[in-house]
PDB file of N, CA and C in Angstrom:
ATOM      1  N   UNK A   1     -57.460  -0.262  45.791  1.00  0.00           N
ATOM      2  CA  UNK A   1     -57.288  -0.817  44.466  1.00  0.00           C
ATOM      3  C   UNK A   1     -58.601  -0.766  43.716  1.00  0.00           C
ATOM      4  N   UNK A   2     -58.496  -0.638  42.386  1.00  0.00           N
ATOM      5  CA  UNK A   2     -59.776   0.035  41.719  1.00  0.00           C
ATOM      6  C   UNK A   2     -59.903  -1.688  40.807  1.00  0.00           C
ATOM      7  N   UNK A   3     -61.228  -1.587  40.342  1.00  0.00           N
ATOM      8  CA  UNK A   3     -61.809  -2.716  39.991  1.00  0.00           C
ATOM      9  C   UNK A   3     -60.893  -2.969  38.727  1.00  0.00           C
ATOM     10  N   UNK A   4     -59.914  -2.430  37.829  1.00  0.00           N
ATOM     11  CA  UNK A   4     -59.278  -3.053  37.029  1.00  0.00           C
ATOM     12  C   UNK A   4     -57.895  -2.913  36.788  1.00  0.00           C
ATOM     13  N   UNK A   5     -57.095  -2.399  37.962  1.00  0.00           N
ATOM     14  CA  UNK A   5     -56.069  -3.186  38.696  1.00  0.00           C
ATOM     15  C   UNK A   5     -56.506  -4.017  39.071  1.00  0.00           C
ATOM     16  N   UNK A   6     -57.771  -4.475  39.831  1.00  0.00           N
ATOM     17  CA  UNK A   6     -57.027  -5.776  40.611  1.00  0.00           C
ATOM     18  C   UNK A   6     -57.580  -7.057  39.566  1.00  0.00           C
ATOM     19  N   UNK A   7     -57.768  -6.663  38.503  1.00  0.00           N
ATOM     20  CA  UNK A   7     -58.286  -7.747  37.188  1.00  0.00           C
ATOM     21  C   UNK A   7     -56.833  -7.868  37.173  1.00  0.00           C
ATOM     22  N   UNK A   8     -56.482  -6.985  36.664  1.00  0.00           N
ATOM     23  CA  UNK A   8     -54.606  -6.988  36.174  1.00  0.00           C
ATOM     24  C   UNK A   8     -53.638  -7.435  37.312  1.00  0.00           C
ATOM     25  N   UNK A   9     -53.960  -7.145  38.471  1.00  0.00           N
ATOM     26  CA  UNK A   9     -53.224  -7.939  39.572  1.00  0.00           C
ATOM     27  C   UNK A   9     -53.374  -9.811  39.321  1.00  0.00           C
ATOM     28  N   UNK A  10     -54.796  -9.888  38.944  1.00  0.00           N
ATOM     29  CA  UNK A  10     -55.181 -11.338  39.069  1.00  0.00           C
ATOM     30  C   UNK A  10     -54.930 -11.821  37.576  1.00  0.00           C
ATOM     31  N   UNK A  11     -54.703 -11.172  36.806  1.00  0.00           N
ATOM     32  CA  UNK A  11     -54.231 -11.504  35.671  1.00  0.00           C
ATOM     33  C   UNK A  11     -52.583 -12.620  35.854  1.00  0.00           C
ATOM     34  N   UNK A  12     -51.969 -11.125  36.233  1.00  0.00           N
ATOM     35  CA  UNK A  12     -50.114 -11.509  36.672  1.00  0.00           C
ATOM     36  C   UNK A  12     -49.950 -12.485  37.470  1.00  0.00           C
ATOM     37  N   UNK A  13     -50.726 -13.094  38.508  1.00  0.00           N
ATOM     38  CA  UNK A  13     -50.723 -14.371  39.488  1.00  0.00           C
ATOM     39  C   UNK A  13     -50.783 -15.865  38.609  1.00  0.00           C
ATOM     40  N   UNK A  14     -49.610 -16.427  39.260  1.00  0.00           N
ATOM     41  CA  UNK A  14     -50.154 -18.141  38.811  1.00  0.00           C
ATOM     42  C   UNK A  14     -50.981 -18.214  39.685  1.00  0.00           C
ATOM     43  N   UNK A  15     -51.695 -19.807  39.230  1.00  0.00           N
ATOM     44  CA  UNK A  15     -52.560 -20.087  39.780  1.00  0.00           C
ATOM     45  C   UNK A  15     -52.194 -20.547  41.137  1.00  0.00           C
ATOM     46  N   UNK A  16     -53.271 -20.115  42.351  1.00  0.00           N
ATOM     47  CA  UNK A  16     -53.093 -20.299  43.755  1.00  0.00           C
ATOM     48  C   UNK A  16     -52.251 -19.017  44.316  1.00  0.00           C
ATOM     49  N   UNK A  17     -51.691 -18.013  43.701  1.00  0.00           N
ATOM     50  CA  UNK A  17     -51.149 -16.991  43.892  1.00  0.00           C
ATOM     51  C   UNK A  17     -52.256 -16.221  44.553  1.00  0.00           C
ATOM     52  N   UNK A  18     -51.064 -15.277  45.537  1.00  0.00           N
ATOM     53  CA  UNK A  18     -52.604 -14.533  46.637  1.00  0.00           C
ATOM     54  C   UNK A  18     -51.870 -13.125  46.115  1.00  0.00           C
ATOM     55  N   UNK A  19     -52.814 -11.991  46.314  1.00  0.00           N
ATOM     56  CA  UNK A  19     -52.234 -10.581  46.284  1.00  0.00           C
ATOM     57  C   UNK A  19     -53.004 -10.035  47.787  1.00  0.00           C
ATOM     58  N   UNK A  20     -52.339  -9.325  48.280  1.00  0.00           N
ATOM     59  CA  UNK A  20     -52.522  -9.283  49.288  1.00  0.00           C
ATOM     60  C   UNK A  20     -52.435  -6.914  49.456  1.00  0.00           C
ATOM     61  N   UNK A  21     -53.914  -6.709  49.938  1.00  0.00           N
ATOM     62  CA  UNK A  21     -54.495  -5.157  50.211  1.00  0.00           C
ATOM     63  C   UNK A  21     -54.316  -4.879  51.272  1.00  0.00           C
ATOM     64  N   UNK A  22     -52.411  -3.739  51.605  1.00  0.00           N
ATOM     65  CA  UNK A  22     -52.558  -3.550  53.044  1.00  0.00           C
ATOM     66  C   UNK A  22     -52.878  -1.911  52.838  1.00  0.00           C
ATOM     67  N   UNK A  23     -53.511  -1.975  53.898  1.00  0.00           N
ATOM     68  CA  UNK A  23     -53.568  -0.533  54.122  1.00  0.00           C
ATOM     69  C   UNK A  23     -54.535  -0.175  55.533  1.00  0.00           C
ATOM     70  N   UNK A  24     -54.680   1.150  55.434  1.00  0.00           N
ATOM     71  CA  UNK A  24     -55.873   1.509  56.604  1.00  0.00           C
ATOM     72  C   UNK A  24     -57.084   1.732  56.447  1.00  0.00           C
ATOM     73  N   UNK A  25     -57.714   0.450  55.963  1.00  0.00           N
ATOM     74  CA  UNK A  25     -59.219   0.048  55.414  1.00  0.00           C
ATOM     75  C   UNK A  25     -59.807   0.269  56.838  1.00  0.00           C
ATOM     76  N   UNK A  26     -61.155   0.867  56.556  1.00  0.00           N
ATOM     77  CA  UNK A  26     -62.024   0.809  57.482  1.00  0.00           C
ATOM     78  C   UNK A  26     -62.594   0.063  57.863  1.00  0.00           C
ATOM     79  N   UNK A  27     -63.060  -0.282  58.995  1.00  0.00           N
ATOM     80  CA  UNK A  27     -64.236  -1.353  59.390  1.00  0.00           C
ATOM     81  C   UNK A  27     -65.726  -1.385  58.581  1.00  0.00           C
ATOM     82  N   UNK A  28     -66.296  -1.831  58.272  1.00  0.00           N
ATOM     83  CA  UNK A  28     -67.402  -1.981  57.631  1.00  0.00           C
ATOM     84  C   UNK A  28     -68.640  -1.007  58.258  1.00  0.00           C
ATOM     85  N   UNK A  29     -68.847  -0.849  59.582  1.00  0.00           N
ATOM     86  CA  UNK A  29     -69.538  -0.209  60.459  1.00  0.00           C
ATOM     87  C   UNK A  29     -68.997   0.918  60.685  1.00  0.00           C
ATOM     88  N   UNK A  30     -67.464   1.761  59.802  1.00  0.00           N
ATOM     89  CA  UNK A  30     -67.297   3.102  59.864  1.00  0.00           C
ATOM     90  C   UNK A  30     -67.274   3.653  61.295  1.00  0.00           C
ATOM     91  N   UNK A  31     -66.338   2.464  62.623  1.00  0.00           N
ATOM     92  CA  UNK A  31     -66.685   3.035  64.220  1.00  0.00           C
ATOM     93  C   UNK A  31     -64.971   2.630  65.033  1.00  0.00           C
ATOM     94  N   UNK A  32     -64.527   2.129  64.329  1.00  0.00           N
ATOM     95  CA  UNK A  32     -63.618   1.161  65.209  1.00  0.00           C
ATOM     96  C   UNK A  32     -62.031   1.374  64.943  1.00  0.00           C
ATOM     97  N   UNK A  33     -61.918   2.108  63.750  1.00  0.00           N
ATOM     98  CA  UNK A  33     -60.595   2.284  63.173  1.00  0.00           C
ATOM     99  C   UNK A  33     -60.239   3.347  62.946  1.00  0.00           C
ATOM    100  N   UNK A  34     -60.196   4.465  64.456  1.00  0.00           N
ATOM    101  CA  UNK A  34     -59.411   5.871  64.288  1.00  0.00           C
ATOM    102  C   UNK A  34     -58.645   5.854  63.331  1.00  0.00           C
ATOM    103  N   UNK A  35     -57.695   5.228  63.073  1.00  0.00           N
ATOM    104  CA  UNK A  35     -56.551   5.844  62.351  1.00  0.00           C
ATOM    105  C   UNK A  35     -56.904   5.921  60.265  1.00  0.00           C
ATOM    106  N   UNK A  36     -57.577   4.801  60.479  1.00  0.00           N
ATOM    107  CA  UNK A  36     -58.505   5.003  59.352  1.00  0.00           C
ATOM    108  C   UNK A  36     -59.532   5.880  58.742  1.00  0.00           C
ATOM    109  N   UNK A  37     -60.132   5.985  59.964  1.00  0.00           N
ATOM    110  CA  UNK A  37     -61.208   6.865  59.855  1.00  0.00           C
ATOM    111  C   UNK A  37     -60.290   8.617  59.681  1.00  0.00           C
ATOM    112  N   UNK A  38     -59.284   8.931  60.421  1.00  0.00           N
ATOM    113  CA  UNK A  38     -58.822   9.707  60.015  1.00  0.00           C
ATOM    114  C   UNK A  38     -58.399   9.984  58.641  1.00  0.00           C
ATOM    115  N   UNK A  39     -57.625   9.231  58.490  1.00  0.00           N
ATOM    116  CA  UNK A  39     -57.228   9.028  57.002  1.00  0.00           C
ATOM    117  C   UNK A  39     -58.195   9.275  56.118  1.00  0.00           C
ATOM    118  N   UNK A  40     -59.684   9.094  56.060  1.00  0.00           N
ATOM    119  CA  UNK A  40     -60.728   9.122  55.509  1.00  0.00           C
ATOM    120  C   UNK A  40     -61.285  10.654  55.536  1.00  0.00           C
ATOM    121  N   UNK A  41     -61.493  10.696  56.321  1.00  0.00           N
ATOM    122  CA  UNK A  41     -61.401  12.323  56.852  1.00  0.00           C
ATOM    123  C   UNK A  41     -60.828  13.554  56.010  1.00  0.00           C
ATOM    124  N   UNK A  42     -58.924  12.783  56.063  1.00  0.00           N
ATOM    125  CA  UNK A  42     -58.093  13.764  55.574  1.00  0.00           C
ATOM    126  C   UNK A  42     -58.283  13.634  54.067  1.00  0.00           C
ATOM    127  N   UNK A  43     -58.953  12.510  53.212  1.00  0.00           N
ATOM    128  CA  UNK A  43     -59.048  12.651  51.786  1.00  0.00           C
ATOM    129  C   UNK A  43     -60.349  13.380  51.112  1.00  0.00           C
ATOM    130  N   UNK A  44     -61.111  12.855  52.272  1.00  0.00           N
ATOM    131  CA  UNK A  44     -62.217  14.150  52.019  1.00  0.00           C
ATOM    132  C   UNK A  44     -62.034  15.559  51.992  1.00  0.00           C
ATOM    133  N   UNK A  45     -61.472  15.921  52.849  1.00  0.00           N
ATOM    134  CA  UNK A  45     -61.228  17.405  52.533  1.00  0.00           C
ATOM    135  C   UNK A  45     -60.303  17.682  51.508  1.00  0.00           C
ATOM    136  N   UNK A  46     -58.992  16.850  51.435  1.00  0.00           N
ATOM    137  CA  UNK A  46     -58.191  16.986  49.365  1.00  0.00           C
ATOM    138  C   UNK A  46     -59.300  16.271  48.633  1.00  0.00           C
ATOM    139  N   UNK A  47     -59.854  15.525  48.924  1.00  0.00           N
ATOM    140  CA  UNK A  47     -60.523  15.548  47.496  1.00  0.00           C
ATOM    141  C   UNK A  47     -62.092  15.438  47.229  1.00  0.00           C
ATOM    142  N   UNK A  48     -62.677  15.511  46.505  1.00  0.00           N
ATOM    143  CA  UNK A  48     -63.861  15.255  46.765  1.00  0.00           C
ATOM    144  C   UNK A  48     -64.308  13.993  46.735  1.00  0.00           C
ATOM    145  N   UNK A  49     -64.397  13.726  47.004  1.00  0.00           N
ATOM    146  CA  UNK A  49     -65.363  12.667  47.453  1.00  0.00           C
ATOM    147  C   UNK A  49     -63.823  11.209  47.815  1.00  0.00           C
ATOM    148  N   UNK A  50     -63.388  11.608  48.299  1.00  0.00           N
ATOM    149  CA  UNK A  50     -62.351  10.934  48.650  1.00  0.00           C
ATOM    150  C   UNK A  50     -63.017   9.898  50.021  1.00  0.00           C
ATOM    151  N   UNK A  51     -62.176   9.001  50.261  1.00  0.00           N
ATOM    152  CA  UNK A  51     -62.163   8.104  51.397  1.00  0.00           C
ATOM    153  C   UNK A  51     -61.179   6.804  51.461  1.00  0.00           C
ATOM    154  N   UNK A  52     -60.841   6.554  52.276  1.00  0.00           N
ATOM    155  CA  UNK A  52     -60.487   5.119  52.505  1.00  0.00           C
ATOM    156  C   UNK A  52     -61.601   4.219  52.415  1.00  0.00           C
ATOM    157  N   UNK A  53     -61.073   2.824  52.158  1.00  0.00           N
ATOM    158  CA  UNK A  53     -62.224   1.830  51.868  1.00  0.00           C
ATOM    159  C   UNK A  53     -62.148   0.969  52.741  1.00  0.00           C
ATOM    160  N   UNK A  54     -63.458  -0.004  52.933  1.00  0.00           N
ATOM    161  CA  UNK A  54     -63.859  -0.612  53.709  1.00  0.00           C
ATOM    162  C   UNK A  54     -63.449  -1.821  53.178  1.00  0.00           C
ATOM    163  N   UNK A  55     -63.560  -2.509  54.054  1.00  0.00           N
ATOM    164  CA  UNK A  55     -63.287  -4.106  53.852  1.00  0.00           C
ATOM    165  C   UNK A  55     -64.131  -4.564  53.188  1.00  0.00           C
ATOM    166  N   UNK A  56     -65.560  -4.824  53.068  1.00  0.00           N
ATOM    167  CA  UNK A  56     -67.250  -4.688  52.350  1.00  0.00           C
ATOM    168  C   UNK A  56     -66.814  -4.132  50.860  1.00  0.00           C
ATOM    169  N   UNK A  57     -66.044  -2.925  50.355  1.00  0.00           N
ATOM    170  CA  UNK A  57     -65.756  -2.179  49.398  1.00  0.00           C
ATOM    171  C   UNK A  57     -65.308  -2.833  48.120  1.00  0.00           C
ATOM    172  N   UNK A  58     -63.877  -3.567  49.248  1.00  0.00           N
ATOM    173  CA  UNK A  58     -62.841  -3.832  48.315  1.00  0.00           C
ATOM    174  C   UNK A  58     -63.171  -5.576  48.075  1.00  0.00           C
ATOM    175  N   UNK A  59     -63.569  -6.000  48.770  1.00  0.00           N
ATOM    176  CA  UNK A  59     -64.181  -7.888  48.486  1.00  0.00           C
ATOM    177  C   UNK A  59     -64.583  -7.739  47.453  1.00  0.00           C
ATOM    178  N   UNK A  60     -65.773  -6.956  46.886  1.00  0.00           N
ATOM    179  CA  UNK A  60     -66.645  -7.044  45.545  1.00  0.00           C
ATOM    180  C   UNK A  60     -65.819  -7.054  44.246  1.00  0.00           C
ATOM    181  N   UNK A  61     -64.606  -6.369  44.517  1.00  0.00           N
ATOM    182  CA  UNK A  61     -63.704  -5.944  43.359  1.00  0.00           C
ATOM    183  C   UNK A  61     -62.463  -6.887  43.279  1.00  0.00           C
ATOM    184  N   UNK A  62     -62.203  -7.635  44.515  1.00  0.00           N
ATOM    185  CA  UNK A  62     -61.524  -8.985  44.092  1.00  0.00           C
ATOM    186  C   UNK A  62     -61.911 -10.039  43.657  1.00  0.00           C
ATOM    187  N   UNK A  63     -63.485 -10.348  43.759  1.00  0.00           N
ATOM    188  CA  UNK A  63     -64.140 -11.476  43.438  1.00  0.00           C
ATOM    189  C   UNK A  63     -64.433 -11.436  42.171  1.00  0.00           C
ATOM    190  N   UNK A  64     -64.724  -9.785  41.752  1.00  0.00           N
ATOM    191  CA  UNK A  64     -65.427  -9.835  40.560  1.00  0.00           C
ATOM    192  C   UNK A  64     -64.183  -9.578  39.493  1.00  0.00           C
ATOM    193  N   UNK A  65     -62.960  -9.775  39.966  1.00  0.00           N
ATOM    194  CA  UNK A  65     -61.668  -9.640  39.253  1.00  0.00           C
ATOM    195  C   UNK A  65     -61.341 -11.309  39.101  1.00  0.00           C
ATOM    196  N   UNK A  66     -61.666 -12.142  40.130  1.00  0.00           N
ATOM    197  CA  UNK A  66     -61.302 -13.880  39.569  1.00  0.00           C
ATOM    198  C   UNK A  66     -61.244 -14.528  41.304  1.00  0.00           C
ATOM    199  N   UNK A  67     -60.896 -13.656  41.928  1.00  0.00           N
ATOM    200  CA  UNK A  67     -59.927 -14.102  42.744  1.00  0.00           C
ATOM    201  C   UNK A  67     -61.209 -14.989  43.901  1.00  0.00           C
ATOM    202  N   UNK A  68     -60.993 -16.143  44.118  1.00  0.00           N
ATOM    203  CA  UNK A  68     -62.020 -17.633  45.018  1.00  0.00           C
ATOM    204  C   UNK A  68     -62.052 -17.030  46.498  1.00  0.00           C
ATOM    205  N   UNK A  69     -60.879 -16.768  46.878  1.00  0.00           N
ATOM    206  CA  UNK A  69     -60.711 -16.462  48.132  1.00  0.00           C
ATOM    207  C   UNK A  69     -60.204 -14.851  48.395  1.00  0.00           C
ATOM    208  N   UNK A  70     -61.215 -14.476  49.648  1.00  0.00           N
ATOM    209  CA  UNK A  70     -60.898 -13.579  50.111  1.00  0.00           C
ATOM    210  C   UNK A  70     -61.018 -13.284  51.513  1.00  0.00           C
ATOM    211  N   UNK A  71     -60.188 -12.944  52.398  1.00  0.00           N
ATOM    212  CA  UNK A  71     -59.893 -12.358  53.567  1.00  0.00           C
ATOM    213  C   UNK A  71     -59.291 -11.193  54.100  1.00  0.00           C
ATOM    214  N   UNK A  72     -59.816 -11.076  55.350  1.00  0.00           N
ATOM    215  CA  UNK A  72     -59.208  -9.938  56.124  1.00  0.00           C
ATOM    216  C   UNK A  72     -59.009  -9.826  57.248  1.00  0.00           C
ATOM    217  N   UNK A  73     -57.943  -9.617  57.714  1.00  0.00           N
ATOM    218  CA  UNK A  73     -57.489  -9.352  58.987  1.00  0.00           C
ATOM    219  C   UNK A  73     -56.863  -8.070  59.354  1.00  0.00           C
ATOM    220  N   UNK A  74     -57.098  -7.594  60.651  1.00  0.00           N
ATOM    221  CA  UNK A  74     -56.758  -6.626  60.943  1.00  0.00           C
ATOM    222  C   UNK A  74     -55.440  -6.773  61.478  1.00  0.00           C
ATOM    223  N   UNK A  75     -54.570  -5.767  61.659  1.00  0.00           N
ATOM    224  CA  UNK A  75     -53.305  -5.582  62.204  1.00  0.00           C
ATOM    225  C   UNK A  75     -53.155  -4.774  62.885  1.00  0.00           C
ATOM    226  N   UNK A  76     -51.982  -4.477  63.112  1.00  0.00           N
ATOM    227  CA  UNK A  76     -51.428  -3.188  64.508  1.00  0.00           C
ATOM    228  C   UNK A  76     -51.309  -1.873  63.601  1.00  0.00           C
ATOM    229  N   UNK A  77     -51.690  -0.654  64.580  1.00  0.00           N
ATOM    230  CA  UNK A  77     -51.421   0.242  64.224  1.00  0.00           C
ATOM    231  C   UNK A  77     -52.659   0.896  62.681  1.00  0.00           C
ATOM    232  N   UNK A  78     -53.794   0.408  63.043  1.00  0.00           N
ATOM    233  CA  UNK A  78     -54.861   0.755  62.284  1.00  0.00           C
ATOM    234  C   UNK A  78     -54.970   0.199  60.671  1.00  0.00           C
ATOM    235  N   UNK A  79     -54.052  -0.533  60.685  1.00  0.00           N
ATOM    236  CA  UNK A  79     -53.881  -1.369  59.401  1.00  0.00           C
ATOM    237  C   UNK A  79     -54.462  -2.856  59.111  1.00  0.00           C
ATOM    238  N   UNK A  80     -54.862  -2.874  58.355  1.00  0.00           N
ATOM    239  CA  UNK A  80     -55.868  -4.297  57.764  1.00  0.00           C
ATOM    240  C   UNK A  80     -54.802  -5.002  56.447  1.00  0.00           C
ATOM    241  N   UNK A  81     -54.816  -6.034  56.431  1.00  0.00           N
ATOM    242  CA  UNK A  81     -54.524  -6.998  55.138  1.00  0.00           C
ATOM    243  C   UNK A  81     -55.412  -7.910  54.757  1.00  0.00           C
ATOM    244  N   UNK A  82     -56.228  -7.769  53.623  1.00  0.00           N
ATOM    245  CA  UNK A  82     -57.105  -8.236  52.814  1.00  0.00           C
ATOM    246  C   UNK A  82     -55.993  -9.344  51.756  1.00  0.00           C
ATOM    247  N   UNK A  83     -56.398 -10.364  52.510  1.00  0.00           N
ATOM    248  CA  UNK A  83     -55.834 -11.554  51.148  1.00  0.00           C
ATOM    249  C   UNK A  83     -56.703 -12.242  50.288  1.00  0.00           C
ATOM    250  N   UNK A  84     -56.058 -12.086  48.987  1.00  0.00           N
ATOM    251  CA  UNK A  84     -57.343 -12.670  48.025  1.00  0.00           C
ATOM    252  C   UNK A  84     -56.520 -13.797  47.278  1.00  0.00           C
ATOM    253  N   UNK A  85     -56.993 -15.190  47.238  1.00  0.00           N
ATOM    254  CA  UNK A  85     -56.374 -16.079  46.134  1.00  0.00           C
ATOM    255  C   UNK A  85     -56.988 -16.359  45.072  1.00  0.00           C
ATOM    256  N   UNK A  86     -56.071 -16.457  43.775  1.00  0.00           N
ATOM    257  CA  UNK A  86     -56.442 -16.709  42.900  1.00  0.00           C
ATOM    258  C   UNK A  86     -56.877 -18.666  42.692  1.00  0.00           C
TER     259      UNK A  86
END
């Protein structure tokens, strides 16, 4: 999510409303999340300068969109959910 979607995500939320970033975010240290890191991989070569994002990445762009709270947890199958409340 790019820094103004997620203004506009945090726009559309009542207050205490969470939006919630699933995907196959990387680990911060770029070591731990094959399936991510693949994924990262495969956008680099379509695109330039392509990648999946890190958990580190995407915090800056929910906070600086409104949102108080932010978290992340990892899941099964190389997938992370980043929850942010408004």
């Amino acid at each position: 999510m790019r820094p103004t979607r997620t203004r506009k995500a945090y726009e559309a939320l009542p207050g205490g409303g969470t939006l919630i970033v699933y995907g196959a975010l990387i680990d911060d240290e770029r070591r731990h999340n094959a399936y991510g890191l693949m994924l990262s991989l495969n956008m680099l070569i379509d695109t330039e300068g392509g990648s999946e994002y890190t958990v580190a990445e995407v915090t800056p762009w929910l906070r600086d969109a409104g949102f108080a709270k932010v978290k992340a947890r990892p899941l099964t199958g190389g997938r992370t959910a980043a929850h942010a409340t408004k």
